[in-house]
C-alpha atoms as a PDB file:
ATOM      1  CA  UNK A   1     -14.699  18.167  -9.082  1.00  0.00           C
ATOM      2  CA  UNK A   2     -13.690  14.555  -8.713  1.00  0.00           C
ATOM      3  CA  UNK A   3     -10.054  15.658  -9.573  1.00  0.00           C
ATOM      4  CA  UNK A   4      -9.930  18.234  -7.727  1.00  0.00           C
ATOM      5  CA  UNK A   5     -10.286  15.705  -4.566  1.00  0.00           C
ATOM      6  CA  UNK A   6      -7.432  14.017  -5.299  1.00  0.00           C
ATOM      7  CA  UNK A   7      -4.727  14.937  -2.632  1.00  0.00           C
ATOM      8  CA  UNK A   8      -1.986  13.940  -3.848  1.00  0.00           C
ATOM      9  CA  UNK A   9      -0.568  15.988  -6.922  1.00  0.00           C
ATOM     10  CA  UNK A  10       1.458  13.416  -8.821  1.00  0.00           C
ATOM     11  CA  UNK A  11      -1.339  10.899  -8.553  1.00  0.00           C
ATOM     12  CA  UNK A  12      -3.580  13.729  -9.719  1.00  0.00           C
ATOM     13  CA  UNK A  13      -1.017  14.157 -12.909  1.00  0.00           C
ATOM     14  CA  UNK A  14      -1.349  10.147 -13.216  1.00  0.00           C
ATOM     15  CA  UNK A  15      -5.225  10.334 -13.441  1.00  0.00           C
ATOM     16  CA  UNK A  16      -4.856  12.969 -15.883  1.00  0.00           C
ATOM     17  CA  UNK A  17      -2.811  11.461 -18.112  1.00  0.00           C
ATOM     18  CA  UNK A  18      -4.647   7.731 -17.757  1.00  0.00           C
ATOM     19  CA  UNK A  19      -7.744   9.939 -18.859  1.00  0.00           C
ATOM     20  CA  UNK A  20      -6.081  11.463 -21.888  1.00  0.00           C
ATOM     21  CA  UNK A  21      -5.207   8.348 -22.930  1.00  0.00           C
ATOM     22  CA  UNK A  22      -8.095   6.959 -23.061  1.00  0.00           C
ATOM     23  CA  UNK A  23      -9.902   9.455 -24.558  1.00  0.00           C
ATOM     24  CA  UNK A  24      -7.246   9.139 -27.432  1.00  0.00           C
ATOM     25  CA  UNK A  25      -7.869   5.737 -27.821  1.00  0.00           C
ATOM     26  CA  UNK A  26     -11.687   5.963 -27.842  1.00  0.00           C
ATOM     27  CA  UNK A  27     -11.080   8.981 -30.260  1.00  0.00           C
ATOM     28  CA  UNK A  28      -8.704   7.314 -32.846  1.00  0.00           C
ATOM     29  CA  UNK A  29     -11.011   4.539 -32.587  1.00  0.00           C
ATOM     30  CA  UNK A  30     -14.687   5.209 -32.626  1.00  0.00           C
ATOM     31  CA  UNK A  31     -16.412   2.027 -33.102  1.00  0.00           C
ATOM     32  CA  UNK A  32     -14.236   0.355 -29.985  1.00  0.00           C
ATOM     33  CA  UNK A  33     -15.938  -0.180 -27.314  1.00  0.00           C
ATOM     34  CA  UNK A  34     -15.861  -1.705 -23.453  1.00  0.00           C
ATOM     35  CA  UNK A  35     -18.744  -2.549 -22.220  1.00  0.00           C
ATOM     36  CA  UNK A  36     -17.791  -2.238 -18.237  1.00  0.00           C
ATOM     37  CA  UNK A  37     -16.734   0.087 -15.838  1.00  0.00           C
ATOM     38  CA  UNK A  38     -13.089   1.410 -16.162  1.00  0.00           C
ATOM     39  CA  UNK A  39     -11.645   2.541 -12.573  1.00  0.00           C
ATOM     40  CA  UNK A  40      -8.922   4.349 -12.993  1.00  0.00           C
ATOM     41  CA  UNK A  41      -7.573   3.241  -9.815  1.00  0.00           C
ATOM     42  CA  UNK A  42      -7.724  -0.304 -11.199  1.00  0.00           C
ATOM     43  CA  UNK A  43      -5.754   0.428 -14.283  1.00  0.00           C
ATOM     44  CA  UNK A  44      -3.154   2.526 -12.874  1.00  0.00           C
ATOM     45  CA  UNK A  45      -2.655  -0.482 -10.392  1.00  0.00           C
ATOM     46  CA  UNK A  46      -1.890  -2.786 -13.313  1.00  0.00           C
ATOM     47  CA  UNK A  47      -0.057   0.032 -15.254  1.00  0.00           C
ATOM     48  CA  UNK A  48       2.087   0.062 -12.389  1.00  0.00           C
ATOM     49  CA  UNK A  49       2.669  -3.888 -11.954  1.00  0.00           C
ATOM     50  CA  UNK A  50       2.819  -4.794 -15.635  1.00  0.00           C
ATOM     51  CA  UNK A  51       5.535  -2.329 -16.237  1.00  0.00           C
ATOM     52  CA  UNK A  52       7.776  -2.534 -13.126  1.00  0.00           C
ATOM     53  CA  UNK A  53       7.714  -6.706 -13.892  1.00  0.00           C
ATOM     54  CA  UNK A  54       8.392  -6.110 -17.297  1.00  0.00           C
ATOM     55  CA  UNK A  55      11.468  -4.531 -16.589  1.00  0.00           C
ATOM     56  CA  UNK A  56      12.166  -6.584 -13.457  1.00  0.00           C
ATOM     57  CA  UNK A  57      10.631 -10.258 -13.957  1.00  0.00           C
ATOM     58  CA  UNK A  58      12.570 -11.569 -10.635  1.00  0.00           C
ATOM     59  CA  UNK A  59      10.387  -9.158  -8.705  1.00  0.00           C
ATOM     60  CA  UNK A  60       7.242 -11.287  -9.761  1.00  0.00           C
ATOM     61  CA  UNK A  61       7.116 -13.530  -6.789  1.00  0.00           C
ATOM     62  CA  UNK A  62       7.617 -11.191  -4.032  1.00  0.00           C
ATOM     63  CA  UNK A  63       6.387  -7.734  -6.242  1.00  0.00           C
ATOM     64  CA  UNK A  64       4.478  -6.950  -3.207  1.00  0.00           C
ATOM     65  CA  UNK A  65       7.995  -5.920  -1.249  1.00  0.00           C
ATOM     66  CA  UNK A  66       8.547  -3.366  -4.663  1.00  0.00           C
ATOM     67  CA  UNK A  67       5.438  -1.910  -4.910  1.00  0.00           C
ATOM     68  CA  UNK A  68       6.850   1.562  -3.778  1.00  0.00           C
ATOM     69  CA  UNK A  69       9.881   1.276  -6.082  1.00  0.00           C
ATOM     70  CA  UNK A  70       7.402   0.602  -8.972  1.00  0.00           C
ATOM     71  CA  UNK A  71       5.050   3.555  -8.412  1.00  0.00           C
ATOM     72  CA  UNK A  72       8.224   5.567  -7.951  1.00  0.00           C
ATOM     73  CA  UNK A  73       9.582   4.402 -11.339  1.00  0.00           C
ATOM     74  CA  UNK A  74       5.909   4.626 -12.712  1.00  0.00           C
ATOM     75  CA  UNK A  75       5.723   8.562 -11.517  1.00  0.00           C
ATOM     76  CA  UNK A  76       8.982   9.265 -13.892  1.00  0.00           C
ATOM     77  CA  UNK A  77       7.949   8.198 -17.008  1.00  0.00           C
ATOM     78  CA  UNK A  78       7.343  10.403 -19.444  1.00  0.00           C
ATOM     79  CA  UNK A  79       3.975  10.934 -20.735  1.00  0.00           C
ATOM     80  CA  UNK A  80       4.450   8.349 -23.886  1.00  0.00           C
ATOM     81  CA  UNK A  81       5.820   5.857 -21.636  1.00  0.00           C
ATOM     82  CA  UNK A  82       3.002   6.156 -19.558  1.00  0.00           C
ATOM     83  CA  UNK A  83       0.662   6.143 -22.002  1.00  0.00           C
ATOM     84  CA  UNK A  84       2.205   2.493 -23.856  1.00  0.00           C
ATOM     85  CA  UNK A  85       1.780   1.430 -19.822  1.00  0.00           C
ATOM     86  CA  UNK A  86      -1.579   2.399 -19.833  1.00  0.00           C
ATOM     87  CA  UNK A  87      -2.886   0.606 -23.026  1.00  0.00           C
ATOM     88  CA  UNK A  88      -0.549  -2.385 -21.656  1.00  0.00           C
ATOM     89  CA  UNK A  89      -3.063  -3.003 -18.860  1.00  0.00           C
ATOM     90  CA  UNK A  90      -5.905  -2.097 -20.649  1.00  0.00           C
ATOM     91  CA  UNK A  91      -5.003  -4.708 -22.761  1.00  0.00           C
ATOM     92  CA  UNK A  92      -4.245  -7.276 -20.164  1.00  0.00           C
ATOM     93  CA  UNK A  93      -7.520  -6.068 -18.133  1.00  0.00           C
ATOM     94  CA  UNK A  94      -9.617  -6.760 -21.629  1.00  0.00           C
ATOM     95  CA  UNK A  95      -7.952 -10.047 -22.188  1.00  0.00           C
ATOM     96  CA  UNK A  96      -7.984 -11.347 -18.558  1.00  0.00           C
ATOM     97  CA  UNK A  97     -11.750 -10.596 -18.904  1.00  0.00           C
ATOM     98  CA  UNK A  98     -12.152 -12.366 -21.770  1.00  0.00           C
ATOM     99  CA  UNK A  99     -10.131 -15.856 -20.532  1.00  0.00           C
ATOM    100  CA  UNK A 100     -12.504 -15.965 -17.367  1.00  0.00           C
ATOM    101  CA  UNK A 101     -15.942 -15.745 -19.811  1.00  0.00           C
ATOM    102  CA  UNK A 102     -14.313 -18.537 -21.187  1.00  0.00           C
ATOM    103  CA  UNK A 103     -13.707 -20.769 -18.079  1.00  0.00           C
ATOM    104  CA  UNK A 104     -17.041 -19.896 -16.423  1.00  0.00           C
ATOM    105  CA  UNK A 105     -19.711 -19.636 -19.146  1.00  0.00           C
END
């Protein structure tokens, strides 16, 4: 139903895919466990940040001018590509959570 609200096709495909993903992940790996909300929105964000600056590092200052240009290249990856993108920011989401436990107790 949620899905099905989704207007936009290709962001549709994106949600999909994010969800396929991470039901692979939680599936090859049982006993792993996050112990938060995941919004999808969220982590298709960083998916989408994390891998344009990867492949464009001068774009980190002023990424908000490239933002189109990233989703763009973001909607043409294939689905493994996608998929490495996706585990990239769930990684960095994890870990960023992690670093501010640290700092604020």
């Amino acid at each position: 139903h949620v899905l099905n609200k989704i207007e936009a096709p290709i962001y549709r495909q994106l949600t999909v895919e994010t969800l396929m993903t991470l039901a692979a992940i939680f599936e090859a790996h049982p006993d792993f466990r996050i112990n938060d909300t995941i919004v999808i929105d969220i982590l298709l964000g960083h998916a989408v940040r994390l891998d344009w600056l990867s492949s464009h590092p001068e774009h980190e200052a002023d990424y908000g001018q490239h933002v189109a240009q990233a989703w763009e290249h973001l909607y043409h990856l294939d689905p493994s590509q996608l998929g490495e993108a996706i585990v990239h920011a769930l990684n960095y989401l994890m870990t960023l959570d992690n670093s501010l436990k640290e700092t604020n107790p």
